[in-house]
Protein backbone atom coordinates (compact mmCIF):
# COMPACT_ATOMS: atom_id res chain seq x y z
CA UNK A 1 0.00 0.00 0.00
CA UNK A 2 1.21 3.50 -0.72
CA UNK A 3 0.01 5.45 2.56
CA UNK A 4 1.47 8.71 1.06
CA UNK A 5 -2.06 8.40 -1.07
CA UNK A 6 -3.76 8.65 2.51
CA UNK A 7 -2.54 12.33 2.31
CA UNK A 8 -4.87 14.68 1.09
CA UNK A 9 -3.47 15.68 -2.85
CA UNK A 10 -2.43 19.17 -1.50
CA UNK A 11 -0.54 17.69 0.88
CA UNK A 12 1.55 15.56 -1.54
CA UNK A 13 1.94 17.91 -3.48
CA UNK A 14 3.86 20.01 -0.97
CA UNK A 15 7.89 20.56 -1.64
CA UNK A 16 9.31 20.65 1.84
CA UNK A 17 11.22 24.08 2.74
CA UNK A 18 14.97 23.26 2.00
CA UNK A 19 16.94 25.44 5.00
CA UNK A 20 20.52 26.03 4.47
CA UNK A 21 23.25 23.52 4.46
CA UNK A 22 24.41 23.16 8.41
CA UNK A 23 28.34 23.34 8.88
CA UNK A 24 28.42 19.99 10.25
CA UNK A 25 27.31 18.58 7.04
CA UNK A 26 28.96 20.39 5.25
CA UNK A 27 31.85 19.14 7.31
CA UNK A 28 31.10 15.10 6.95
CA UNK A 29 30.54 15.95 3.32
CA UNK A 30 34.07 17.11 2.55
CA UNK A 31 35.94 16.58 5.55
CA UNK A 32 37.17 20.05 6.23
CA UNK A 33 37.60 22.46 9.19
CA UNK A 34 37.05 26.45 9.67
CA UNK A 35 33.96 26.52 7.11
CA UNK A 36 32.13 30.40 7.39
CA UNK A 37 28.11 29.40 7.21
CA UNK A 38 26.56 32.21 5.46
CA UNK A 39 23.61 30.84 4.10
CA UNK A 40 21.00 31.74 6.97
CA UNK A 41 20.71 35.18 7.83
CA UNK A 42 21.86 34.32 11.53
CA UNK A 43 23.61 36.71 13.63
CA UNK A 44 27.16 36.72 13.28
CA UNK A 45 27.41 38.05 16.69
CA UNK A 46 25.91 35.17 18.34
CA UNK A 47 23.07 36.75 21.26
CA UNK A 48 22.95 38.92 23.65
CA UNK A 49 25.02 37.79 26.93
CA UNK A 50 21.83 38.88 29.13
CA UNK A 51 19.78 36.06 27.10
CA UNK A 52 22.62 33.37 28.03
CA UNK A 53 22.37 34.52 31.33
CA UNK A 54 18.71 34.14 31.47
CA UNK A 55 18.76 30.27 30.02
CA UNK A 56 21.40 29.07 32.44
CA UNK A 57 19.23 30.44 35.18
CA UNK A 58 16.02 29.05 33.56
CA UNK A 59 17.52 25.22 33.20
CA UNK A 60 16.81 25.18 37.10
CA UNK A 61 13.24 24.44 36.51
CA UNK A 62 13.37 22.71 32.97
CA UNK A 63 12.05 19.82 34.69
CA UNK A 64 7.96 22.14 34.33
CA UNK A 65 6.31 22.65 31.45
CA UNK A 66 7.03 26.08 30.09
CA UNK A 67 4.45 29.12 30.95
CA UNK A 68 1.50 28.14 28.07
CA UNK A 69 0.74 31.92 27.92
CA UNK A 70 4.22 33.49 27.64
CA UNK A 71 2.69 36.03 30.84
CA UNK A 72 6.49 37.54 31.10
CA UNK A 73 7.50 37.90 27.47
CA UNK A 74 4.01 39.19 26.39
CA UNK A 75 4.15 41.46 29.13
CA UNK A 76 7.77 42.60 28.15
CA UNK A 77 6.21 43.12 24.29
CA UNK A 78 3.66 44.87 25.56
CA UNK A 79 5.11 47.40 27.30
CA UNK A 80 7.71 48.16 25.02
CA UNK A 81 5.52 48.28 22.20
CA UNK A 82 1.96 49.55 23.77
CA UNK A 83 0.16 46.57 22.42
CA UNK A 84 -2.50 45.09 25.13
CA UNK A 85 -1.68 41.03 26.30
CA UNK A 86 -4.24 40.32 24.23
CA UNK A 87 -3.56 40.90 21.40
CA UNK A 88 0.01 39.36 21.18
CA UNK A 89 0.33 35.65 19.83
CA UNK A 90 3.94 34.34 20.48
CA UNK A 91 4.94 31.19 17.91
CA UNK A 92 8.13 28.84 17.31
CA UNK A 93 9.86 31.61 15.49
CA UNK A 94 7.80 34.26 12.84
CA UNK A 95 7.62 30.90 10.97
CA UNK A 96 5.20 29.78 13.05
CA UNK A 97 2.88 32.84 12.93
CA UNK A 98 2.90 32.52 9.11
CA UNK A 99 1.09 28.84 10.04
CA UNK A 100 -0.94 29.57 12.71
CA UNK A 101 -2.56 33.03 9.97
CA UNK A 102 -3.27 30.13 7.20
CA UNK A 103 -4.61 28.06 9.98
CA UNK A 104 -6.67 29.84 11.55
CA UNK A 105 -8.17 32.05 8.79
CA UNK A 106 -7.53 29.80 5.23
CA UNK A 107 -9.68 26.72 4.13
CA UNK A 108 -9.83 24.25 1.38
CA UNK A 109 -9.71 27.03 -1.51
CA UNK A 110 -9.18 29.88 -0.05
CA UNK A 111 -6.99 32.06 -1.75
CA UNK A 112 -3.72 33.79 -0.19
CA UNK A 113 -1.98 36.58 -2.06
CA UNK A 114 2.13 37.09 -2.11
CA UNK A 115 4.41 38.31 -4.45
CA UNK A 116 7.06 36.36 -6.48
CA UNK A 117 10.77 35.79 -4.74
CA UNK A 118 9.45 36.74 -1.36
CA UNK A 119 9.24 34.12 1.31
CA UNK A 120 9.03 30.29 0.65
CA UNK A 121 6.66 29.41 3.59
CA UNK A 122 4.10 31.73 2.18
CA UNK A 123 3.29 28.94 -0.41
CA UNK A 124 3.95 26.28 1.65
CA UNK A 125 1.52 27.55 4.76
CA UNK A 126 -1.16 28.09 1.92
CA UNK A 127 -0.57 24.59 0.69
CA UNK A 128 -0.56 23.18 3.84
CA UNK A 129 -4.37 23.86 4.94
CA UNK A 130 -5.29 23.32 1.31
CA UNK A 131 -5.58 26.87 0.01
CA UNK A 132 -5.23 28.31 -2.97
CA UNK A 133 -1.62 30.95 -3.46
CA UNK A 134 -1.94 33.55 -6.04
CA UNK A 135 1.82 34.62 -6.76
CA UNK A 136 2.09 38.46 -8.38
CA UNK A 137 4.26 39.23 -10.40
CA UNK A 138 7.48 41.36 -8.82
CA UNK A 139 8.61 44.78 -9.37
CA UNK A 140 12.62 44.74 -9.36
CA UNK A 141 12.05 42.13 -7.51
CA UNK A 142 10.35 43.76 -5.09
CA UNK A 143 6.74 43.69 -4.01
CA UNK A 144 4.04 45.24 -6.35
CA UNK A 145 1.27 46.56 -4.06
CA UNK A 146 -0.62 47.73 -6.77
CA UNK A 147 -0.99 44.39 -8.61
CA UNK A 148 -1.04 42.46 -5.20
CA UNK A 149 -4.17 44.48 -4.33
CA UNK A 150 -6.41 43.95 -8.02
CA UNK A 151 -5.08 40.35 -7.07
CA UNK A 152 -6.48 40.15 -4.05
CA UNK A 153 -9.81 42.08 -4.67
CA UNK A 154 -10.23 40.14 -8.10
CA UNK A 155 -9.60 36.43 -6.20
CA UNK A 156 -11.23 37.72 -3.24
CA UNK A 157 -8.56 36.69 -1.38
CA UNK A 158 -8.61 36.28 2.58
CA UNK A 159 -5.19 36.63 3.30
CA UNK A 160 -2.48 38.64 2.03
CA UNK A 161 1.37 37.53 2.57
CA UNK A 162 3.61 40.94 2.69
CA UNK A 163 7.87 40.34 3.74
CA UNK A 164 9.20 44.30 4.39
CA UNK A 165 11.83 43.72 4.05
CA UNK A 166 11.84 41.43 1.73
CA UNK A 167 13.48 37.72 1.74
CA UNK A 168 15.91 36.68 -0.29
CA UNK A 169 15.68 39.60 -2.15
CA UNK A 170 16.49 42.73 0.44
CA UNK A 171 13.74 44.96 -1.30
CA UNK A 172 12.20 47.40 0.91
CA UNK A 173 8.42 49.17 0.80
CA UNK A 174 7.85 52.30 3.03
CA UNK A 175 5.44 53.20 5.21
CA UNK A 176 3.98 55.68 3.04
CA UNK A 177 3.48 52.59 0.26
CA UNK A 178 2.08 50.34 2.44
CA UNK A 179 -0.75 52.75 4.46
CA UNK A 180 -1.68 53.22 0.94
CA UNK A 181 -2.50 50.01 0.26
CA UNK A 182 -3.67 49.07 3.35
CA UNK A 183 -6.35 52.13 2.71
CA UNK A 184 -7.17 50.42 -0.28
CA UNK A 185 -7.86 47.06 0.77
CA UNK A 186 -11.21 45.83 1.84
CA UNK A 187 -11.23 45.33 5.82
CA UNK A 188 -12.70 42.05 5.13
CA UNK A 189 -8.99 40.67 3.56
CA UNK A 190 -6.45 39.86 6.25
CA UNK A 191 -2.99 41.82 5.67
CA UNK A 192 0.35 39.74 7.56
CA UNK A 193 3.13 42.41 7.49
CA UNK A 194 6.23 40.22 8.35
CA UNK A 195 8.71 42.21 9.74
CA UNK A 196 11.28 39.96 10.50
CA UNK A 197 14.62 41.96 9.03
CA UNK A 198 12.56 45.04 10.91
CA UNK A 199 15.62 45.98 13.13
CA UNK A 200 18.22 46.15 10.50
CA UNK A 201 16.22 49.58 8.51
CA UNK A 202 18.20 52.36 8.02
CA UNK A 203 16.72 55.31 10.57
CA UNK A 204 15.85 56.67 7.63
CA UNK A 205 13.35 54.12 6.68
CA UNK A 206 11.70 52.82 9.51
CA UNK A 207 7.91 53.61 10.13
CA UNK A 208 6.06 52.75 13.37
CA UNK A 209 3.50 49.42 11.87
CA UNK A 210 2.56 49.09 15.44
CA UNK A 211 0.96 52.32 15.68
CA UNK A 212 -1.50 51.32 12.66
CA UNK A 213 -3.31 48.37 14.53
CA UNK A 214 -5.86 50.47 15.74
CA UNK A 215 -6.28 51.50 12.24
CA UNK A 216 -6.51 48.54 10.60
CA UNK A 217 -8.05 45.21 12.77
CA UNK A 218 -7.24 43.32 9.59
CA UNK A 219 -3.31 43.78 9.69
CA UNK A 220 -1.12 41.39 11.36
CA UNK A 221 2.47 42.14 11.99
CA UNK A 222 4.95 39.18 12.49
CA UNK A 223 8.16 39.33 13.86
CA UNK A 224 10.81 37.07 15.52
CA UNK A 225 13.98 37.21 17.84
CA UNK A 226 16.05 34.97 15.40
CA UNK A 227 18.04 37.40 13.15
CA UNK A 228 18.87 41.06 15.12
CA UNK A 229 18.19 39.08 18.63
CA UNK A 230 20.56 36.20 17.79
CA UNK A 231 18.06 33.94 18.85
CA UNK A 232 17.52 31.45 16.12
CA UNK A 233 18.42 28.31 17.41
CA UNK A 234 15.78 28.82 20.08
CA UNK A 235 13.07 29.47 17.79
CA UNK A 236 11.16 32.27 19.52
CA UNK A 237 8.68 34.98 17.05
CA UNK A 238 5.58 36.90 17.53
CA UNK A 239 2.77 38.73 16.29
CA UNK A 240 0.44 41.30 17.39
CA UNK A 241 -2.58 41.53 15.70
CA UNK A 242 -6.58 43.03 16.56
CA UNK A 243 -7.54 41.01 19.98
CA UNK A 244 -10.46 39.20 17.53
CA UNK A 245 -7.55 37.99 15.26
CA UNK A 246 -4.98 37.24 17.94
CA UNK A 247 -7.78 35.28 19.70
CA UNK A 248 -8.35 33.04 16.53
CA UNK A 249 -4.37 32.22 16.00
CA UNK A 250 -4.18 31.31 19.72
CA UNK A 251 -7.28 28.79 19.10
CA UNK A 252 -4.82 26.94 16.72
CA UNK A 253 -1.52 27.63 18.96
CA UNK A 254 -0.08 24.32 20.37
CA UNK A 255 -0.20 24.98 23.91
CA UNK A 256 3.68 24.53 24.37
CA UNK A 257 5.22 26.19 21.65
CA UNK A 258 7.64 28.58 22.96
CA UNK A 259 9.61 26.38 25.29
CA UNK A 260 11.11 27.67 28.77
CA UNK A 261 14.58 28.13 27.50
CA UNK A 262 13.43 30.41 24.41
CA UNK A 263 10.96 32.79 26.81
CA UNK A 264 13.51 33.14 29.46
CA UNK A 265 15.42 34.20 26.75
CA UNK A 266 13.76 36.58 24.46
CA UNK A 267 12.25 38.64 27.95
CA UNK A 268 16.52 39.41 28.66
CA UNK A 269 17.20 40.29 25.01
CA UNK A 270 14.27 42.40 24.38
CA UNK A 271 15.82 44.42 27.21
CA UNK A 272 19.45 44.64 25.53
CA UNK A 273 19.37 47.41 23.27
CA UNK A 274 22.69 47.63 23.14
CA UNK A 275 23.61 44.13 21.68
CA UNK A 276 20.86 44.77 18.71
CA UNK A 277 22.59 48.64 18.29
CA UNK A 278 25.78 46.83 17.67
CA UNK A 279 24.29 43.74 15.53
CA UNK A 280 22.90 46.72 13.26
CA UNK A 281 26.11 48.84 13.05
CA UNK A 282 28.06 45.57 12.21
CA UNK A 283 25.31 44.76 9.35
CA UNK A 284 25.94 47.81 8.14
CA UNK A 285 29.39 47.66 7.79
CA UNK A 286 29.67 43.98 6.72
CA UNK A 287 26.72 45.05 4.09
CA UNK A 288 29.30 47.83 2.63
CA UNK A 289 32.08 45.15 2.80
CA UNK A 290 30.13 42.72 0.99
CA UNK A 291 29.04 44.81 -1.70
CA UNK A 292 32.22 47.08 -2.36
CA UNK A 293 33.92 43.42 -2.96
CA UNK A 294 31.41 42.32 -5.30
CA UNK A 295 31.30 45.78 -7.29
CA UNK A 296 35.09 45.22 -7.41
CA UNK A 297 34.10 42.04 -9.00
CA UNK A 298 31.72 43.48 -11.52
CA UNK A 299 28.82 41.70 -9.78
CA UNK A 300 25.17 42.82 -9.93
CA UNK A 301 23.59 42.27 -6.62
CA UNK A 302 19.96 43.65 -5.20
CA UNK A 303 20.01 46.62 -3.00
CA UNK A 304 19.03 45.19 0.67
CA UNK A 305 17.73 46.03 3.56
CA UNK A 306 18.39 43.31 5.50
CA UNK A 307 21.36 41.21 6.50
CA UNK A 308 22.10 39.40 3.81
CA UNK A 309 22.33 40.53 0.10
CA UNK A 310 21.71 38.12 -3.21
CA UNK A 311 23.82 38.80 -6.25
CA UNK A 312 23.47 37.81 -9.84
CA UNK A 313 26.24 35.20 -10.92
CA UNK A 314 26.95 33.60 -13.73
CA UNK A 315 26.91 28.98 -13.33
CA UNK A 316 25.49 29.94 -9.73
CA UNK A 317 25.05 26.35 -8.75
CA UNK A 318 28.60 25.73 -10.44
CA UNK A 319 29.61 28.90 -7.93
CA UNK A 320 27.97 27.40 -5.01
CA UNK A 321 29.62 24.10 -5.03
CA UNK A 322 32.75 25.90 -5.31
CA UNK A 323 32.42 28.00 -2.28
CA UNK A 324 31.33 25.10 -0.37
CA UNK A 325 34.67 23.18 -1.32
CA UNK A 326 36.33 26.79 -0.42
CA UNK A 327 34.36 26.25 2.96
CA UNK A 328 32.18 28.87 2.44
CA UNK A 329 28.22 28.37 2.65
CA UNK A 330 25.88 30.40 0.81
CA UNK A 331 22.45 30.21 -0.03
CA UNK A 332 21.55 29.22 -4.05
CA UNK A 333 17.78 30.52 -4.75
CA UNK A 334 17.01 29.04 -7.85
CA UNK A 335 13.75 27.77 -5.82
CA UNK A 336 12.84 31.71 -5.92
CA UNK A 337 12.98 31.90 -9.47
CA UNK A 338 16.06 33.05 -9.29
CA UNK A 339 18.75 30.29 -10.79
CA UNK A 340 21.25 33.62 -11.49
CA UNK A 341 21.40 34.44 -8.24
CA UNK A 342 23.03 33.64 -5.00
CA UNK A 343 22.34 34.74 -1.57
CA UNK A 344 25.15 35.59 1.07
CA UNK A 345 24.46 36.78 4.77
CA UNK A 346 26.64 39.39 6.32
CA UNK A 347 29.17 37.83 8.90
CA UNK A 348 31.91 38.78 10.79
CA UNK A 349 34.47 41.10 8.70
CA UNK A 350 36.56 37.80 8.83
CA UNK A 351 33.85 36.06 7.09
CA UNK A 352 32.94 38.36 4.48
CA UNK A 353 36.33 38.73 3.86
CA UNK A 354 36.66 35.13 3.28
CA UNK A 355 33.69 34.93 1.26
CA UNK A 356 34.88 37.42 -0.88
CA UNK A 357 38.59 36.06 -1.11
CA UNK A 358 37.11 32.41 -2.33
CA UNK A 359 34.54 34.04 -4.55
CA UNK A 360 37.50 36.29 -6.20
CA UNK A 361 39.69 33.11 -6.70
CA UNK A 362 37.24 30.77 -8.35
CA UNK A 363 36.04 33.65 -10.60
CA UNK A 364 40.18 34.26 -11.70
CA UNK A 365 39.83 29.85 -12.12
CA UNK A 366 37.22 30.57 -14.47
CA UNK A 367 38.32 32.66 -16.75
């Protein structure tokens, strides 16, 4: 018997999300030491030293089941964002807030509206409850609002994916751009604004999302504590949403899923600004770094607002399996629609710096 067939078709038809290649692998693979893993938009950095502190302390009771509600970190969220208990939905990274939106709100044919090259679990949440994804076209590679709303009024769409910035592709929308179309769109479509490359904006660019809640009951706004926070191996995001919305998500919330370890955590690193002030002025720098080197190169690349920039290469997946044997992992989005390009995260100026010295080599091979 073939049990797969027990599946529902929408279900088998599902591509599983492909992260990127671990070092260890990478390591059994090819046998080799000192490999640079910049494939996952993690934070070079590592987290803050308050949110060690906090687990070690925490592992005392690890023996209890964690706090089901998340009482301390919703109450840290809420006061540094003014957004009421109730209306906060914590999740097993943003990832998990992405879900819990299809879950709660999507059914079989239901249609959910994101734009091309942004997020791969957009899709796949859609997919996964048996809905319907209508993909719109990109702008530069960037999100077109305009088409994304016709889209959704014209499918009548109930949910509406939007990445600012934008993953793997770095492009940003402003506030200004997306009031607009949040003006536009009827208040019977839900909006998820995932935010989570939100700390690494240039001042210049940042807009207050929060603030626009009481605006808009139909906007959710996702964000996690794996990229600026350092946090990723703990697997801690969020969302605030209208108390009616958050109420719904929380009906489809395992009970458990922010374990003890991860809340102790994100409460101590919400609290050091600090750490994410100097995560963001090493972003910026490493983002300069990267991008000087491959202008030097005579590289295209995307402008990016995050920490991690994709560039268009010639034989990427020929490039890719260079770097790898260089010891250098980056991050080929071909599954984007994107087979030209490659992704890199910013690291450590050591990192970059040997990203950029392998990449410069097998280029000079090449030629």
């Amino acid at each position: 018997m073939n049990y797969s067939e027990l599946a529902p078709a929408y279900i088998r038809a599902i591509a599983p999300y492909q992260p990127g290649k671990p070092i260890a692998e990478l390591e059994r693979e090819l046998g080799i030491t000192g490999i640079v893993k910049l494939a996952s938009n993690e934070n070079p950095l590592g987290c803050s030293p308050r949110a060690v502190a906090a687990m070690h302390e925490a592992i005392k009771t690890i023996a209890l089941y964690p706090d089901g509600n998340g009482f301390e970190l919703k109450d840290a969220l809420s006061r540094r964002y003014g957004v009421e208990q109730a209306g906060i939905v914590l999740g097993n990274g943003s990832n998990d807030m992405l879900e819990l939106a299809a879950r709660a709100f999507l059914t079989v044919g239901d249609k959910a509206v994101y734009s091309a090259h942004a997020f791969a679990v957009y899709p796949l949440a859609t997919q996964a409850v048996g809905g319907v994804g209508v993909s719109v076209p990109a702008i530069d590679f960037g999100h077109d609002l305009n088409a994304m709303l016709n889209a959704a009024i014209e499918h009548q769409a109930k949910l509406v994916f939007i990445a600012n910035p934008n993953n793997p592709t770095g492009t940003f929308l402003s506030g200004d751009a997306l009031l607009v179309f949040l003006r536009a769109l009827p208040a019977n479509i839900l909006v998820l604004l995932d935010e989570a490359y939100n700390e690494y904006l240039p001042v210049e660019c940042r807009y207050d999302s929060v603030s626009w809640l009481k605006d808009f009951p139909n906007l959710i706004i996702s964000r996690t504590f794996s990229k600026a926070y350092g946090l990723a191996g703990l697997r801690v995001g969020y969302a605030f949403a209208d108390v009616q919305v958050a109420d719904m998500m929380n009906r489809v919330r395992q009970p458990f899923n922010v374990n003890s370890l991860a809340q102790a955590a994100a409460v101590a690193a919400i609290h050091d600004t600090e750490f994410v002030r100097q995560t963001f002025a090493l972003n910026l720098n490493g983002m300069k770094q990267i991008t000087d080197g491959l202008t030097r190169m005579g590289l295209e690349y995307i402008p990016s607002f995050g920490n991690f920039v994709s560039f268009k290469i010639r034989d990427a997946m020929h490039i890719y399996r260079r770097l790898l044997e260089s010891g250098v992992i980056v991050r080929p989005i071909a599954n984007y629609a994107m087979p030209d390009y490659l992704r890199v995260s910013i690291g450590l100026e050591s990192e970059n710096l040997k990203f950029l010295s392998a990449l410069t080599q097998i280029l000079g091979e090449m030629q």
